[in-house]
Structure formats: structure tokens, C-alpha cells
C-alpha atoms as a PDB file:
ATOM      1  CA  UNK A   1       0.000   0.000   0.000  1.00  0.00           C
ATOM      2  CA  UNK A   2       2.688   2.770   0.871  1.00  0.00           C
ATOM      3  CA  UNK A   3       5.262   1.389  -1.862  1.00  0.00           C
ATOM      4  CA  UNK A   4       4.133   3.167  -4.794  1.00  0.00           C
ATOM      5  CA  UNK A   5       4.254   6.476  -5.929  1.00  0.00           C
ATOM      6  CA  UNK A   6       2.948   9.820  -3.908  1.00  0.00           C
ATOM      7  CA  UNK A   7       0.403  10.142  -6.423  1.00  0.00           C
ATOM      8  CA  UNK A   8      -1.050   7.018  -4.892  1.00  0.00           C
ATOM      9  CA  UNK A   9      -1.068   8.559  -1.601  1.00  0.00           C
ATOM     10  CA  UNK A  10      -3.085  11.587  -2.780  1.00  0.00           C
ATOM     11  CA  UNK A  11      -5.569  10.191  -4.393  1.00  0.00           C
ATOM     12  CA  UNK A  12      -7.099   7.468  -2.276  1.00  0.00           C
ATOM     13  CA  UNK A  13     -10.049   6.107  -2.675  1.00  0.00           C
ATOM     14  CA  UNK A  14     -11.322   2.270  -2.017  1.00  0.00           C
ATOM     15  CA  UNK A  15     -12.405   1.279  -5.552  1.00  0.00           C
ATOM     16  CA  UNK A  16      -9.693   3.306  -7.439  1.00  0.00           C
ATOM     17  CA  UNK A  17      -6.853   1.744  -5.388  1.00  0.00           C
ATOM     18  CA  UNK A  18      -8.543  -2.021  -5.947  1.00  0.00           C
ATOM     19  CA  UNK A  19      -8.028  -1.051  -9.937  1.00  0.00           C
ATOM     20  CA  UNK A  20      -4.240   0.235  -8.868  1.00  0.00           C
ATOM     21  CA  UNK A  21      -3.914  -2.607  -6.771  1.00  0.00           C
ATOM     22  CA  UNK A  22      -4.832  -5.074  -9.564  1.00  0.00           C
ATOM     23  CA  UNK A  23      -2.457  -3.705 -11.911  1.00  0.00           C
ATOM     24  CA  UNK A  24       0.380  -3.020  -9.726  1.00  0.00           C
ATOM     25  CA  UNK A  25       0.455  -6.603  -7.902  1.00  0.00           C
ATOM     26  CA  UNK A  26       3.423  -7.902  -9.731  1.00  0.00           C
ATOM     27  CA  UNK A  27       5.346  -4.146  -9.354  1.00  0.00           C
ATOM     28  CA  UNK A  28       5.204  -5.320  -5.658  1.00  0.00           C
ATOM     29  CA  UNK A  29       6.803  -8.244  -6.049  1.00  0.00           C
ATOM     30  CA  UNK A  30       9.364  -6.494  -8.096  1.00  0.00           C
ATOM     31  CA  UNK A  31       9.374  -3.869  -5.262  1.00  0.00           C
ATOM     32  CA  UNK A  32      10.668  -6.720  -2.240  1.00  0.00           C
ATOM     33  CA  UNK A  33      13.244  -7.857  -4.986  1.00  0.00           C
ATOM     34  CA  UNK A  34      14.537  -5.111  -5.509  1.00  0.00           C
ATOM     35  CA  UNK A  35      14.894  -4.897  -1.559  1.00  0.00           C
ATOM     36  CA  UNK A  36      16.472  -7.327  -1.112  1.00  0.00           C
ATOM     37  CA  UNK A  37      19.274  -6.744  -3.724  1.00  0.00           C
ATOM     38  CA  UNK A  38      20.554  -8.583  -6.622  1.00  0.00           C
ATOM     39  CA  UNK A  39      23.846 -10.129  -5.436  1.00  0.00           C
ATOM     40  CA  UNK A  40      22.053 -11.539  -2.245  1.00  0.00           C
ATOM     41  CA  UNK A  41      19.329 -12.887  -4.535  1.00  0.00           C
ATOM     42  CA  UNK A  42      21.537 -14.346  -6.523  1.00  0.00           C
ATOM     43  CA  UNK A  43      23.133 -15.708  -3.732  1.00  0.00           C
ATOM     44  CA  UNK A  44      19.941 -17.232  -1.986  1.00  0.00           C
ATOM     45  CA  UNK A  45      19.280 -19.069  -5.280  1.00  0.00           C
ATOM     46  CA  UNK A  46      22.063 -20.387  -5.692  1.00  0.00           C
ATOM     47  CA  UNK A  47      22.357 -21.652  -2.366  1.00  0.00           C
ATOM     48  CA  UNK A  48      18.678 -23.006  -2.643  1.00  0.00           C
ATOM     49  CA  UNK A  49      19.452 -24.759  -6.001  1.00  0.00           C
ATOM     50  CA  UNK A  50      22.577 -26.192  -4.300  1.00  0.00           C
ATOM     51  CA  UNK A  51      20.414 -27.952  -1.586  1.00  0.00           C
ATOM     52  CA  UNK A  52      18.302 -28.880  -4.098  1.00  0.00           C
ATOM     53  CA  UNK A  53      20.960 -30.721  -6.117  1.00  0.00           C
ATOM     54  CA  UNK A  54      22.235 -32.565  -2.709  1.00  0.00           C
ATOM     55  CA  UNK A  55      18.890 -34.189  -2.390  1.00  0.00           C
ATOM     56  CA  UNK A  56      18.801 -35.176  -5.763  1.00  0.00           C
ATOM     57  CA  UNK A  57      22.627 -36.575  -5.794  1.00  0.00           C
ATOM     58  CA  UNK A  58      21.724 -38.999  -2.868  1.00  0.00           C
ATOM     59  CA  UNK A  59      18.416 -39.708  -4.726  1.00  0.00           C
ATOM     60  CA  UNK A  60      20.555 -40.397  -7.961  1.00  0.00           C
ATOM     61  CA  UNK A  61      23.648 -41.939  -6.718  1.00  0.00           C
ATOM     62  CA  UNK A  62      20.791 -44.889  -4.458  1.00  0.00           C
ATOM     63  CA  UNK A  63      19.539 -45.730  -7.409  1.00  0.00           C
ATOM     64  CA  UNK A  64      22.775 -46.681  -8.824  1.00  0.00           C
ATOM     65  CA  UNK A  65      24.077 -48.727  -5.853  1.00  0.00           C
ATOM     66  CA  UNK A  66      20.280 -50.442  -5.598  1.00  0.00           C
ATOM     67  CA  UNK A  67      21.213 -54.145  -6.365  1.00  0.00           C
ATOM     68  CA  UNK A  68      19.808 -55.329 -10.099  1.00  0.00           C
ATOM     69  CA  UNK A  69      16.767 -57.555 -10.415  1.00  0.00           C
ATOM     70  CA  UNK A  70      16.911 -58.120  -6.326  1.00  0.00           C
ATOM     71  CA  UNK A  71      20.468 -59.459  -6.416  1.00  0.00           C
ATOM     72  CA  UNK A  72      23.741 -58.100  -4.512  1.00  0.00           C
ATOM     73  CA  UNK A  73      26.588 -58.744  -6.619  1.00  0.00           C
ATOM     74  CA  UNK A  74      29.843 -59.999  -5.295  1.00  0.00           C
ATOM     75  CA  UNK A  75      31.522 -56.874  -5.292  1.00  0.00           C
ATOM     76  CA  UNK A  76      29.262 -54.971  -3.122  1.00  0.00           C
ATOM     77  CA  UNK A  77      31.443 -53.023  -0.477  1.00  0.00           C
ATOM     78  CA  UNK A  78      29.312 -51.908   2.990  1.00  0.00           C
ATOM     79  CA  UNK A  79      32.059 -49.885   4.370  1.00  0.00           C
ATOM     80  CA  UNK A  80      32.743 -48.078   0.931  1.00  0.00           C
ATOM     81  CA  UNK A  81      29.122 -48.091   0.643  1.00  0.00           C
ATOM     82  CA  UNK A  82      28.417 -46.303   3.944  1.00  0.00           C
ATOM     83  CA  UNK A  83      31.566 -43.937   3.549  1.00  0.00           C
ATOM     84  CA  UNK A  84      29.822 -42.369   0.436  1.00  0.00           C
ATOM     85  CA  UNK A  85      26.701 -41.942   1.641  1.00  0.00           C
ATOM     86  CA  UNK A  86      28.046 -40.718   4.868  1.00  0.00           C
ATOM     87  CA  UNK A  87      29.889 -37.951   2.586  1.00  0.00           C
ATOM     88  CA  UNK A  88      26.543 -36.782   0.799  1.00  0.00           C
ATOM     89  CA  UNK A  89      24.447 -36.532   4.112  1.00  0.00           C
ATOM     90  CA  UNK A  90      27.169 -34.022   5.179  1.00  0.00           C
ATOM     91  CA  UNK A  91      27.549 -32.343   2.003  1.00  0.00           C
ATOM     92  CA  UNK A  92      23.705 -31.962   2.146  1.00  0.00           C
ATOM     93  CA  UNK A  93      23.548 -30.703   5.743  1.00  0.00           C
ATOM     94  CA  UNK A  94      26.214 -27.815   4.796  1.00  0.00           C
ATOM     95  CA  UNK A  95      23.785 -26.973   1.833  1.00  0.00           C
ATOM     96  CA  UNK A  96      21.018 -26.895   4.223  1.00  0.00           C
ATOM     97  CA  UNK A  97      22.812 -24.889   6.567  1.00  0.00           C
ATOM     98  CA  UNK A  98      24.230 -22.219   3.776  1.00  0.00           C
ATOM     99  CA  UNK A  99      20.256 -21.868   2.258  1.00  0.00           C
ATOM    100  CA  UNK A 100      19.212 -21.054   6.145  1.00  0.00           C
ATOM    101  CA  UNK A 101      22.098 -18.306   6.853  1.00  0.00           C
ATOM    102  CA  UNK A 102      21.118 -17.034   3.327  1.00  0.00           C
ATOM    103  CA  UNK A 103      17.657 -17.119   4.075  1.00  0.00           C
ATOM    104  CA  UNK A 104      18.339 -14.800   7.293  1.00  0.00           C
ATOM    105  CA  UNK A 105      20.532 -12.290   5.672  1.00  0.00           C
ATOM    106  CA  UNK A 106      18.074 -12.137   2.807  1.00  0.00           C
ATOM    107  CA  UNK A 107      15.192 -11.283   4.766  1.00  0.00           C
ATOM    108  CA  UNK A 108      16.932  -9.228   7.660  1.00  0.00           C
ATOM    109  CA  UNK A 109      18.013  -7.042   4.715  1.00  0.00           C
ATOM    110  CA  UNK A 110      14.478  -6.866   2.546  1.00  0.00           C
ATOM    111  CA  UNK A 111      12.379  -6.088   5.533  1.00  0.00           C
ATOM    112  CA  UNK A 112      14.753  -2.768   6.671  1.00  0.00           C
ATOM    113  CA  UNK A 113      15.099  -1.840   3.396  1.00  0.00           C
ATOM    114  CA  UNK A 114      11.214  -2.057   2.988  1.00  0.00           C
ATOM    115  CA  UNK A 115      10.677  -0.677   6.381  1.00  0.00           C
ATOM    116  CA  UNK A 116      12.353   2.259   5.585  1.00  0.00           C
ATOM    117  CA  UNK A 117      10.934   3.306   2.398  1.00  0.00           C
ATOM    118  CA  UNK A 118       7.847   2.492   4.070  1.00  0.00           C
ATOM    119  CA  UNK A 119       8.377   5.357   6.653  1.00  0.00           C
ATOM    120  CA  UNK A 120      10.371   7.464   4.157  1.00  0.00           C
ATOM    121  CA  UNK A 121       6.563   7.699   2.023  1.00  0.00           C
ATOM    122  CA  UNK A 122       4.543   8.274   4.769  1.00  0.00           C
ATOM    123  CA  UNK A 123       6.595  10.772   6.181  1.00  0.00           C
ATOM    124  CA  UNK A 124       7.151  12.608   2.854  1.00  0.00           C
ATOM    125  CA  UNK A 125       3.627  12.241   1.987  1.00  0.00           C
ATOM    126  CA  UNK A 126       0.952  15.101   1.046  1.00  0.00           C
ATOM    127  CA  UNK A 127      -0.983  16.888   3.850  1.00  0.00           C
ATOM    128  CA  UNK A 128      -3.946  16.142   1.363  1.00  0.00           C
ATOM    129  CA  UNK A 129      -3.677  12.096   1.925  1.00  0.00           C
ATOM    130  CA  UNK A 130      -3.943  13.143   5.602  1.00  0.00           C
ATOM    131  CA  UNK A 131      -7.095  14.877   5.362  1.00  0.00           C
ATOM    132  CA  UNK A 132      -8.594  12.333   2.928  1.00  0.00           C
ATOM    133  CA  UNK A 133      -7.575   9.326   4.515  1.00  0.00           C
ATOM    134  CA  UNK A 134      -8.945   8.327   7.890  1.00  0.00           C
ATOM    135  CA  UNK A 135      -6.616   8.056  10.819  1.00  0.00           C
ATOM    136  CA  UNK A 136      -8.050   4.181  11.241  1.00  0.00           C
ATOM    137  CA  UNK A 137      -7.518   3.436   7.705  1.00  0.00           C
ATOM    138  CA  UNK A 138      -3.740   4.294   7.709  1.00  0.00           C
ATOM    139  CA  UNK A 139      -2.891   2.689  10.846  1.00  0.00           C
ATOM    140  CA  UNK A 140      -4.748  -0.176   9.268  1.00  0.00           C
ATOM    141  CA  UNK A 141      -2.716  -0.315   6.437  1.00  0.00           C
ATOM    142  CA  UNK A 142       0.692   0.297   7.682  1.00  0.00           C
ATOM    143  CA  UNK A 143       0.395  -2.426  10.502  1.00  0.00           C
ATOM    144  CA  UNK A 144      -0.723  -4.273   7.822  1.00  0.00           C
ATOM    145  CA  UNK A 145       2.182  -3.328   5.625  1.00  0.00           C
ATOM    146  CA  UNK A 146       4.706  -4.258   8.471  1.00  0.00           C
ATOM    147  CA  UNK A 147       3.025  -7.556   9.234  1.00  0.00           C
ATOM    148  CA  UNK A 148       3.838  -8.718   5.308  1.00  0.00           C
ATOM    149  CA  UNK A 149       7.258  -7.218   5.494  1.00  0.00           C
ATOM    150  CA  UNK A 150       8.129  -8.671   8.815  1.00  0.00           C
ATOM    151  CA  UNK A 151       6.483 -12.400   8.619  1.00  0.00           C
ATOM    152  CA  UNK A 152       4.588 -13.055   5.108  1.00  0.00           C
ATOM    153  CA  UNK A 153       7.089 -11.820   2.536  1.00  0.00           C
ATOM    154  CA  UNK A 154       9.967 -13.510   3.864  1.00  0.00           C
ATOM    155  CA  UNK A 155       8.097 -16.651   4.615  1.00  0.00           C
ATOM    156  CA  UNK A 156       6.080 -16.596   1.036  1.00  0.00           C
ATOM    157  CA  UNK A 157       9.980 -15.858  -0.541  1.00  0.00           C
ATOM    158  CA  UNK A 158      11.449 -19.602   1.227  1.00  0.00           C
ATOM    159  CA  UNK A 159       8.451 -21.436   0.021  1.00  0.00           C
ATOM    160  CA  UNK A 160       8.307 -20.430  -3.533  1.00  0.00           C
ATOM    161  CA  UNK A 161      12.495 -20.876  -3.825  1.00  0.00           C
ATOM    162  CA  UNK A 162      11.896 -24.201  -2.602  1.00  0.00           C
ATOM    163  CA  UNK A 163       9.040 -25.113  -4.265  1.00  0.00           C
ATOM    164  CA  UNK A 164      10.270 -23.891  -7.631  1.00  0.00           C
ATOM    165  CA  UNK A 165      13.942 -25.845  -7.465  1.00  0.00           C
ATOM    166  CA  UNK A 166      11.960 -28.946  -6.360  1.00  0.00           C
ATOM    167  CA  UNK A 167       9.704 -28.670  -9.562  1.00  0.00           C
ATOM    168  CA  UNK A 168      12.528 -27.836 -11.675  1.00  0.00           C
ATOM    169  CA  UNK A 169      14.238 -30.641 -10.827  1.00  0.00           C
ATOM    170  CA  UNK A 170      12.121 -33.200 -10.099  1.00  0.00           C
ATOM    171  CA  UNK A 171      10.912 -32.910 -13.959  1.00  0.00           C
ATOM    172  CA  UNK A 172      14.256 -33.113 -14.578  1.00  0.00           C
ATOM    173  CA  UNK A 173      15.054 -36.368 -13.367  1.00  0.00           C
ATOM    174  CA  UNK A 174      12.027 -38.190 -14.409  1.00  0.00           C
ATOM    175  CA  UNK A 175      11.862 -36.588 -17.912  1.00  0.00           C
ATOM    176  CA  UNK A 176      15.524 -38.113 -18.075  1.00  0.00           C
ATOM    177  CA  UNK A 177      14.275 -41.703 -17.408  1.00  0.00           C
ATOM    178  CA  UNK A 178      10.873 -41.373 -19.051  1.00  0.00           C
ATOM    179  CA  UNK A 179      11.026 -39.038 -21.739  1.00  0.00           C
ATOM    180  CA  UNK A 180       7.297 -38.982 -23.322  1.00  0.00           C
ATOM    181  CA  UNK A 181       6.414 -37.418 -19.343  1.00  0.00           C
ATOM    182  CA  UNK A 182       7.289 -34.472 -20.435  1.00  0.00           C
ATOM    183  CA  UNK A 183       4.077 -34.045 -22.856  1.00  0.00           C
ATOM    184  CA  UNK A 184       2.237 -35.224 -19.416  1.00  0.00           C
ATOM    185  CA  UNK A 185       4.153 -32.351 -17.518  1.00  0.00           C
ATOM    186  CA  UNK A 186       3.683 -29.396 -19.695  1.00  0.00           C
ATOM    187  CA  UNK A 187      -0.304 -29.939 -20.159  1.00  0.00           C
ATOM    188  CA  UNK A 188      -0.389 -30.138 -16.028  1.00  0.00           C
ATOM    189  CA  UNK A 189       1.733 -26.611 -15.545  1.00  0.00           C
ATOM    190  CA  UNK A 190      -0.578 -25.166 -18.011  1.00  0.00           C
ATOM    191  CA  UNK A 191      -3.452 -26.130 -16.506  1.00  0.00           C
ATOM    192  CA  UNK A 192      -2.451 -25.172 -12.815  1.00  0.00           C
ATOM    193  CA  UNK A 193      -0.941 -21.414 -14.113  1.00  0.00           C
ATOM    194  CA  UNK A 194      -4.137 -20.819 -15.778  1.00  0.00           C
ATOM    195  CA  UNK A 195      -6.381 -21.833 -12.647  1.00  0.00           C
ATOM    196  CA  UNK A 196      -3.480 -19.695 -10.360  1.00  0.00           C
ATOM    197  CA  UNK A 197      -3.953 -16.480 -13.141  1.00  0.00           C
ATOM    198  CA  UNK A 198      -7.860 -16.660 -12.194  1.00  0.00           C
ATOM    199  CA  UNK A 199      -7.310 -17.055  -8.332  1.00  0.00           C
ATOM    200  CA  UNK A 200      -4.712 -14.724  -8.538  1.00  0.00           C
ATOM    201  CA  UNK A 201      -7.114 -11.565  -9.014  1.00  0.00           C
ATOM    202  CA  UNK A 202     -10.251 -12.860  -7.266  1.00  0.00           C
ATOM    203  CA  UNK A 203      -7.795 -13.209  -4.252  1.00  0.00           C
ATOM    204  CA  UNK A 204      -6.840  -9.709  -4.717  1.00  0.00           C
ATOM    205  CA  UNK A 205     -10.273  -8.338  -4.837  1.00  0.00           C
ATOM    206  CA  UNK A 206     -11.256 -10.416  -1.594  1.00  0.00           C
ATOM    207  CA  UNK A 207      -7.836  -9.056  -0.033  1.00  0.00           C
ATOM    208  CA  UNK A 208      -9.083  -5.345  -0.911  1.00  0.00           C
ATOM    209  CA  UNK A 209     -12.191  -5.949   0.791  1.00  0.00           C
ATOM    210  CA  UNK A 210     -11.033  -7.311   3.679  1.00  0.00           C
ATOM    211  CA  UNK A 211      -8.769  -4.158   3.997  1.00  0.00           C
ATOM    212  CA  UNK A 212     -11.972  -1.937   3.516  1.00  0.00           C
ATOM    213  CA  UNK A 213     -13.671  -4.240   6.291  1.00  0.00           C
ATOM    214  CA  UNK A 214     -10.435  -3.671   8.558  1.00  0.00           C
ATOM    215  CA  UNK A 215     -11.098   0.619   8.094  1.00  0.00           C
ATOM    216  CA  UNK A 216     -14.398   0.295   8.716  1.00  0.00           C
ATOM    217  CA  UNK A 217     -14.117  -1.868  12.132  1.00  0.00           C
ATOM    218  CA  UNK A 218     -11.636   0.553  13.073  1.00  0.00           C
ATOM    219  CA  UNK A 219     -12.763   4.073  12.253  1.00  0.00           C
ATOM    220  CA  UNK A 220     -16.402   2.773  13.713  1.00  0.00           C
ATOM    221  CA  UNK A 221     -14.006   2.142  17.410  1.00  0.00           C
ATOM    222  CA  UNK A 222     -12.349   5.482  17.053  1.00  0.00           C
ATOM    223  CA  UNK A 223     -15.568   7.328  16.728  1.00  0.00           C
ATOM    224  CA  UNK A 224     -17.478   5.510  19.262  1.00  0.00           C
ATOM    225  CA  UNK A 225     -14.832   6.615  21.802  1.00  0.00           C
ATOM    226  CA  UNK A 226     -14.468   9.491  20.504  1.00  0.00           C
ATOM    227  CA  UNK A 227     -18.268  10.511  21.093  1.00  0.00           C
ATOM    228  CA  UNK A 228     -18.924   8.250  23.657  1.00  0.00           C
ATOM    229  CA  UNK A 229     -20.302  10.956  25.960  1.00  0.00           C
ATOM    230  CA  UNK A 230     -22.611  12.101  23.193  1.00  0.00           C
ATOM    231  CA  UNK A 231     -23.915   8.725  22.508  1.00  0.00           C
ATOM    232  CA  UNK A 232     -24.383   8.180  25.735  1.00  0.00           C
ATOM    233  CA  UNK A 233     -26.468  11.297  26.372  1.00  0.00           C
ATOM    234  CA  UNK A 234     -29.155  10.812  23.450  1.00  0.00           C
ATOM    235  CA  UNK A 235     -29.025   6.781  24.356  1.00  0.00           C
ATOM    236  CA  UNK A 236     -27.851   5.614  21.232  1.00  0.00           C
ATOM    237  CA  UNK A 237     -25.764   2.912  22.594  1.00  0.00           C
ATOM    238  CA  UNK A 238     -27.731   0.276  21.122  1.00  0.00           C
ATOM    239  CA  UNK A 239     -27.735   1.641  17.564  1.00  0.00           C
ATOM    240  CA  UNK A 240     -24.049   2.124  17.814  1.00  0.00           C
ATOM    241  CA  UNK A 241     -23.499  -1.435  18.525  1.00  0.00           C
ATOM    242  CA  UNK A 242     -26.037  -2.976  15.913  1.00  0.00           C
ATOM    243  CA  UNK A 243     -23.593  -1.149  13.542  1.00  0.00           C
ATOM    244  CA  UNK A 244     -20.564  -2.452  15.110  1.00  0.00           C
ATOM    245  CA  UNK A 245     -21.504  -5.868  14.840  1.00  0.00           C
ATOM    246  CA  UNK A 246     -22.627  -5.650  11.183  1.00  0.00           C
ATOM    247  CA  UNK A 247     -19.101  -4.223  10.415  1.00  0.00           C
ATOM    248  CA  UNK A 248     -17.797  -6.939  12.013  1.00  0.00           C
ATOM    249  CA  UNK A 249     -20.202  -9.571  10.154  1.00  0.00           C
ATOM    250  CA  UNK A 250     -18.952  -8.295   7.065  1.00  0.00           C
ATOM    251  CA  UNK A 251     -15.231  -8.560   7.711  1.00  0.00           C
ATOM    252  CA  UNK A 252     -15.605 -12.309   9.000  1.00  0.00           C
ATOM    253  CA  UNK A 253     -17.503 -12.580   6.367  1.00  0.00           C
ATOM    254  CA  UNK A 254     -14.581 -11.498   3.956  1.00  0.00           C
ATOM    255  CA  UNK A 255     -11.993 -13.525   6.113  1.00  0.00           C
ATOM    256  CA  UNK A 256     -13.737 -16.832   6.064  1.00  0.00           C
ATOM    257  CA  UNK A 257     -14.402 -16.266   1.784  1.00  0.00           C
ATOM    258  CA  UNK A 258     -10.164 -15.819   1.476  1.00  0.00           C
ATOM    259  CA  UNK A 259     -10.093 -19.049   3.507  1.00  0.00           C
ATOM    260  CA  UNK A 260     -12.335 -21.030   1.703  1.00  0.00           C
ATOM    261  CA  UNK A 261     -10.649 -19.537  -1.705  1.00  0.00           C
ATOM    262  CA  UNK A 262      -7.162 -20.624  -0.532  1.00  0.00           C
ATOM    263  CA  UNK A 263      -8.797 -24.239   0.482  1.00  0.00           C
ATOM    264  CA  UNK A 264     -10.142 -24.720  -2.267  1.00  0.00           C
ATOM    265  CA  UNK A 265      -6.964 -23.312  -5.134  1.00  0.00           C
ATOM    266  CA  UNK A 266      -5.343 -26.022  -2.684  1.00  0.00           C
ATOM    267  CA  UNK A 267      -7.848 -28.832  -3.822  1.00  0.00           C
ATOM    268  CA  UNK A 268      -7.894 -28.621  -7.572  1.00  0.00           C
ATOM    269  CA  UNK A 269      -3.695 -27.964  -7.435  1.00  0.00           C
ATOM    270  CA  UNK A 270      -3.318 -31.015  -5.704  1.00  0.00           C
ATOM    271  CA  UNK A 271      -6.197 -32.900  -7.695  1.00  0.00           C
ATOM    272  CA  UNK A 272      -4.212 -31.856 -11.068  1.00  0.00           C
ATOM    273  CA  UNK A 273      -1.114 -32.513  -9.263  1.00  0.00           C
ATOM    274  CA  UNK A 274      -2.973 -36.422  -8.539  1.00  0.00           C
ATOM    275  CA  UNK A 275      -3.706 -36.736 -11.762  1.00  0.00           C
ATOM    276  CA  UNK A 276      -0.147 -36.671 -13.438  1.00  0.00           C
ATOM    277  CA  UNK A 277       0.973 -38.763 -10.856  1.00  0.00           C
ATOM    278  CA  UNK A 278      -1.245 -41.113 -11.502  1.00  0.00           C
ATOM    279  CA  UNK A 279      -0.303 -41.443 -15.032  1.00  0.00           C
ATOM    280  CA  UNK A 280       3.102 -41.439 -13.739  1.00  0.00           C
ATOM    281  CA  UNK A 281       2.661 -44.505 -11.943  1.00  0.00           C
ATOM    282  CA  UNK A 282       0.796 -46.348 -14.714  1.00  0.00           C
ATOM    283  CA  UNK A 283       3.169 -45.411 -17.223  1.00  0.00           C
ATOM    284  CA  UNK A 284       6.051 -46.573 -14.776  1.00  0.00           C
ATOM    285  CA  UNK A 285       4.418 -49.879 -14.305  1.00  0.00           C
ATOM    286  CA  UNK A 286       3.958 -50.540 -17.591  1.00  0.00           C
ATOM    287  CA  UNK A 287       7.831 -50.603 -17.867  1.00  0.00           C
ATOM    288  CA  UNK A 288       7.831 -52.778 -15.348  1.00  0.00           C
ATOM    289  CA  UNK A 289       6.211 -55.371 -16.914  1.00  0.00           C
ATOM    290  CA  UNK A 290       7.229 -55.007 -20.310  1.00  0.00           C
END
């Protein structure tokens, strides 16, 4: 919310920042990037991919020493067996341990930098955005702001590295045992980027209302305090709280919707995920027998 230009800060309003916020989504992204700086970047993928290849050697290298067609053959060596896998576990535990110290300087340094061009814009900000913007609303935002910077981004940034070096490789190393898979895997990551496009902006728009919920909840407390004495001399305390609790209906309402959306993107991911494995399977059976 306060990463854009002061142009967005002037001119707030709910529906024309869900349009901003729409198109600007993926300038965000580009915005903690760019926090947390190329060379460390590039250093946190690297160190991610070189994990990544550690579980895969050991993965690899088993299936090599696995004994053919259920047999050991006579020159089968335990110790030298147990020496080399001894040397990958630790090789693997120093990758592990490199991607977590990367993983802390990475997001120790993205969530200052972000912090303080997040204070930098509302400090530098038009008197105008001020008088527009309710007091509720802004606090809203920035604790919201500070919440993502602090816990989300950094957490969202370790999943997707991971996620994305296991599904580069994984393909990888099945497309170079089965090679027709890969016809299997390309129809399956179309299928689940076109179903994330679509969640992508209804989550947005659910996100944007929820904020709008948040303001509402919010600026309703700070005027209820504010004119509590007033309330309380024409007896309006029950009106008052009928309209508290439908504020509050509304952004439960919105919470338990972004839920359900998140359940269910889960479901059909893993159901198209199912399904190639499934065909996986068959197709590696059929080998099997053949």
C-alpha cells in the first residue's frame, strides 16, 4: 500500500486503489526484490538450487548402488558403501545450513530496506492524503504493511524458492528416465498457471475488501470513543453497537471467503497434481512389466 508512488497517496479512494492494486500486484513483487538486492538474490538461489541438487545426488547416486533384479553382486562393499553416503548426508547438511544463513541475511536485509521506504513515504507524503484518509484506515494499512514485510514476505519468498527448485528438478530427473512425461508435464503446468492467473485476481479483490472491512471496524471504534459521551447522552448505545456488529459480520464474512478460496486453489492444485501422478505410476508400471 505505501510502496508506490505519492500520487497514490493523494488520491485514495477504495475502488480506485482495488483497480491500482490489480495492476500493480506484480510491481510489488518487483518492489521486495529489488529490496532485497541482486547479489544476495543471486546468492539465496544459488544456495537453494545447491540444496536442491544434494537431495537429488543422494536420490541419484541410491539408485545406482540399488542391487539389479533383487540381487547383490559380489563386489558390493558396505564400508565403501556407507563412507559415500556418509559424505553426501554431510555435504547436504552444509547446503542446508548455507540456504538457512542465506535465508536470514536475505530477509533481515528486505524487511529494513522495505521498512524504511515504508516510513520514508509516509513521512514525505501530502498533507492532502492526511485529510482524505482516515486516521483508522492508515494505521490499518501500515500495521498491515509491516506484518507482510516482517512475517509473510519472507516466509512466502522460502516457500516459492523451494518449491520452484523442487519442480525444476524433479521434472528433470524423471523426464531423463521417461522421456514422453514431459508431454504429461507441460499440459499439467498449463493447466495449474491458468487456474493460479484466475485465483490470482479474485484473491486480490477479496484481499481489498477485507482491507476496507479492517477501516471500517476501526474508524467505527475510534468514533465511538471518541463521542462516547454524546452517545451516551441521546441513548444511542444500542444503535451504535447494531452497527458495530454488522461491520464486524462483514469482515468475517470477507476472512472466512479468502479461507475457503485458498482451500479450495489447494484442492484442484493437488487434484491436477494427482492426476499426473497417476499417469506417472501407470506409465512406470507398464515398464515394469514389459
Amino acid at each position: 500500500f505505501f510502496f508506490s508512488s505519492r500520487r497514490r497517496h493523494t488520491r485514495f479512494l477504495p475502488v480506485s486503489w482495488a483497480r491500482r492494486c490489480v495492476q500493480e500486484t506484480d510491481m510489488g513483487i518487483y518492489t521486495y526484490m529489488k529490496a532485497v538486492g541482486v547479489g544476495l538474490g543471486i546468492f539465496y538461489l544459488i544456495a537453494t538450487c545447491l540444496m536442491q541438487a544434494g537431495r537429488n545426488s543422494i536420490e541419484i547416486w541410491l539408485k545406482d548402488q540399488a542391487p539389479q533384479h533383487g540381487t547383490v553382486s559380489g563386489g558390493f562393499d558396505a564400508k565403501e558403501f556407507f563412507r559415500q553416503f556418509t559424505l553426501l548426508i554431510l555435504i547436504l547438511v552444509a547446503m542446508t545450513f548455507l540456504r538457512a544463513f542465506a535465508y536470514l541475511v536475505v530477509s533481515t536485509r528486505a524487511a529494513r530496506n522495505m521498512f524504511n521506504q515504508l516510513t520514508h513515504n509516509i513521512m514525505y507524503s501530502k498533507m492532502a492524503f492526511f485529510d482524505k484518509t482516515p486516521v483508522g484506515r492508515i494505521i490499518n494499512r501500515v500495521s498491515q504493511d509491516v506484518w507482510a514485510i516482517d512475517e509473510q514476505l519472507p516466509f512466502c519468498s522460502f516457500i516459492f524458492f523451494d518449491y520452484f527448485t523442487y519442480m525444476v528438478a524433479i521434472p528433470i530427473i524423471i523426464v531423463a528416465n521417461i522421456p514422453y512425461l514431459m508431454i504429461v508435464m507441460i499440459f499439467a503446468g498449463y493447466f495449474m498457471m491458468t487456474y493460479i492467473q484466475k485465483q490470482r485476481r479474485i484473491s486480490i479483490e477479496v484481499k481489498r475488501q477485507d482491507a476496507v472491512n479492517d477501516s471500517t471496524v476501526l474508524n467505527q471504534i475510534s468514533e465511538t470513543l471518541g463521542g462516547l459521551q454524546v452517545i451516551r447522552a441521546f441513548q444511542k448505545e444500542k444503535l451504535f453497537l447494531v452497527t458495530f456488529l454488522g461491520y464486524l459480520d462483514q469482515k468475517i464474512g470477507t476472512q472466512l471467503t479468502l479461507e475457503a478460496l485458498n482451500l479450495w486453489c489447494r484442492l484442484k492444485l493437488q487434484l491436477i497434481a494427482l492426476g499426473a501422478l497417476i499417469f506417472i505410476l501407470i506409465s512406470c508400471l507398464s515398464l515394469i512389466h514389459i
